[in-house]
Protein backbone atom coordinates (compact mmCIF):
# COMPACT_ATOMS: atom_id res chain seq x y z
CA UNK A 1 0.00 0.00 0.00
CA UNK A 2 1.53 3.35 -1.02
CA UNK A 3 1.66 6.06 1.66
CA UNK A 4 0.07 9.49 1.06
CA UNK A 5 1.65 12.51 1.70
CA UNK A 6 -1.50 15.33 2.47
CA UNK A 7 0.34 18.36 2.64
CA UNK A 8 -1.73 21.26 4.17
CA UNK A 9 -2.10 24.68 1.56
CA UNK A 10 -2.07 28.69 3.75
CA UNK A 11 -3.64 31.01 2.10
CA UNK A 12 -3.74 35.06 2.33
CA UNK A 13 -6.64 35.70 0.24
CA UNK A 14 -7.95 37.69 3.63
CA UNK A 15 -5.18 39.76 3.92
CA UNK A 16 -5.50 40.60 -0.08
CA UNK A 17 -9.53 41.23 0.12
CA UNK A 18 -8.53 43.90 3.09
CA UNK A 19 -5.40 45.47 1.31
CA UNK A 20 -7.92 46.45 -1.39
CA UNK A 21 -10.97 46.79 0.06
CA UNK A 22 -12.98 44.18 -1.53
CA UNK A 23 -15.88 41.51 0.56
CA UNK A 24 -16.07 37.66 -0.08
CA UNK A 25 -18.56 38.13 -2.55
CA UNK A 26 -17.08 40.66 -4.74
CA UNK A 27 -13.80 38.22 -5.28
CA UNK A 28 -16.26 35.64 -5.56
CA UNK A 29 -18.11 37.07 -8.62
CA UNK A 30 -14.93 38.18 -10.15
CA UNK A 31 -13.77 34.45 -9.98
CA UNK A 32 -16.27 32.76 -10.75
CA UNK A 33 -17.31 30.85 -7.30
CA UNK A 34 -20.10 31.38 -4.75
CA UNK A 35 -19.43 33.73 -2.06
CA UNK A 36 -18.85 30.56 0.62
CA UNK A 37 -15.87 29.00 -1.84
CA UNK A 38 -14.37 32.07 -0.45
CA UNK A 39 -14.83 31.56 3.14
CA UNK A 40 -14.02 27.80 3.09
CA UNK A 41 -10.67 28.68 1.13
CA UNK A 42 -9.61 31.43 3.69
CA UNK A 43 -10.49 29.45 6.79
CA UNK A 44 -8.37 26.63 5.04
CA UNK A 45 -11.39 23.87 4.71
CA UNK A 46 -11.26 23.90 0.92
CA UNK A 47 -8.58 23.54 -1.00
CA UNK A 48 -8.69 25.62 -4.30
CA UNK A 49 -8.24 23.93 -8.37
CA UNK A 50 -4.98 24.93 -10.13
CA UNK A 51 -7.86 26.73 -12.53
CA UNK A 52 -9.44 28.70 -9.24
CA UNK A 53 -5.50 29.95 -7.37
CA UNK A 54 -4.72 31.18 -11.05
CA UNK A 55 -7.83 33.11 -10.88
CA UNK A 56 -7.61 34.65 -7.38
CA UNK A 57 -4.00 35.57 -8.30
CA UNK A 58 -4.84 37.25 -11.16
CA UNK A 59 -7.39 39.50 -9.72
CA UNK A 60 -5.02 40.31 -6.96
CA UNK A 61 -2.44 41.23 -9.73
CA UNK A 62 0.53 38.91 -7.89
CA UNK A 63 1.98 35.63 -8.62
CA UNK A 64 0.00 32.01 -7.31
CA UNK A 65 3.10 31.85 -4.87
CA UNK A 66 2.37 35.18 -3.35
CA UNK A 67 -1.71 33.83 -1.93
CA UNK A 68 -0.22 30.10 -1.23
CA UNK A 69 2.10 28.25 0.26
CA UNK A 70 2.76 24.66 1.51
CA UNK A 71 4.49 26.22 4.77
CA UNK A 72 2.69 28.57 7.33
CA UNK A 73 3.10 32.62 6.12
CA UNK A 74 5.61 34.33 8.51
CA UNK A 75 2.77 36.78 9.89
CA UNK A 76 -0.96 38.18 8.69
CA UNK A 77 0.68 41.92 9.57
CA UNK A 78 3.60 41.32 7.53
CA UNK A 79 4.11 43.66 4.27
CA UNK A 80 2.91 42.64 1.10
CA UNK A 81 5.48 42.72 -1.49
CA UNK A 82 4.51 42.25 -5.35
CA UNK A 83 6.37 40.50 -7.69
CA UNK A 84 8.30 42.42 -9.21
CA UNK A 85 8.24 45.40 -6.43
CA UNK A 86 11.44 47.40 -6.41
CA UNK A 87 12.63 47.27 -2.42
C-alpha cells in the first residue's frame, strides 16, 4: 500500500480582500465561485483547483506563490510585497 503525503495549503486571500478593500462576494463574482468558496478557502477547509488559485492571483495582480504556500506565512501583519516590487 503506497503512503500518502497530504500536505496542508495557507492562504492570504484575507489579507488581499482587506489590502484592497474588496468583501467575499465581490472576489467571488470576479472568480467565478459562490461567495462561501471564499470563506471555506480562507479558513483553510477547501482547497482551491490549479484553474481557481490562477484566478484569485490574477485579480489580486501577484503571482500564485504570493496567496499560497505549503508552509505557514511568517505573519498576517507582515508587508505585502509584489512581484516584481522594487525594495
Amino acid at each position: 500500500m503506497c503512503g500518502i503525503i497530504r500536505l496542508s495549503i495557507y492562504n492570504r486571500i484575507s489579507v488581499f480582500r482587506a489590502e484592497q478593500g474588496i468583501s467575499r462576494r465581490q472576489l467571488a463574482e470576479a472568480v467565478g465561485v459562490n461567495n462561501q468558496t471564499i470563506g471555506y478557502l480562507e479558513r483553510g477547509d477547501y482547497k482551491p483547483s490549479l484553474e481557481l488559485a490562477l484566478k484569485i492571483a490574477r485579480h489580486f495582480g501577484v503571482a500564485v506563490e504570493m496567496l499560497f504556500s505549503f508552509e505557514r506565512f511568517e505573519s498576517i501583519a507582515m508587508t505585502l510585497k509584489r512581484a516584481g516590487e522594487d525594495e
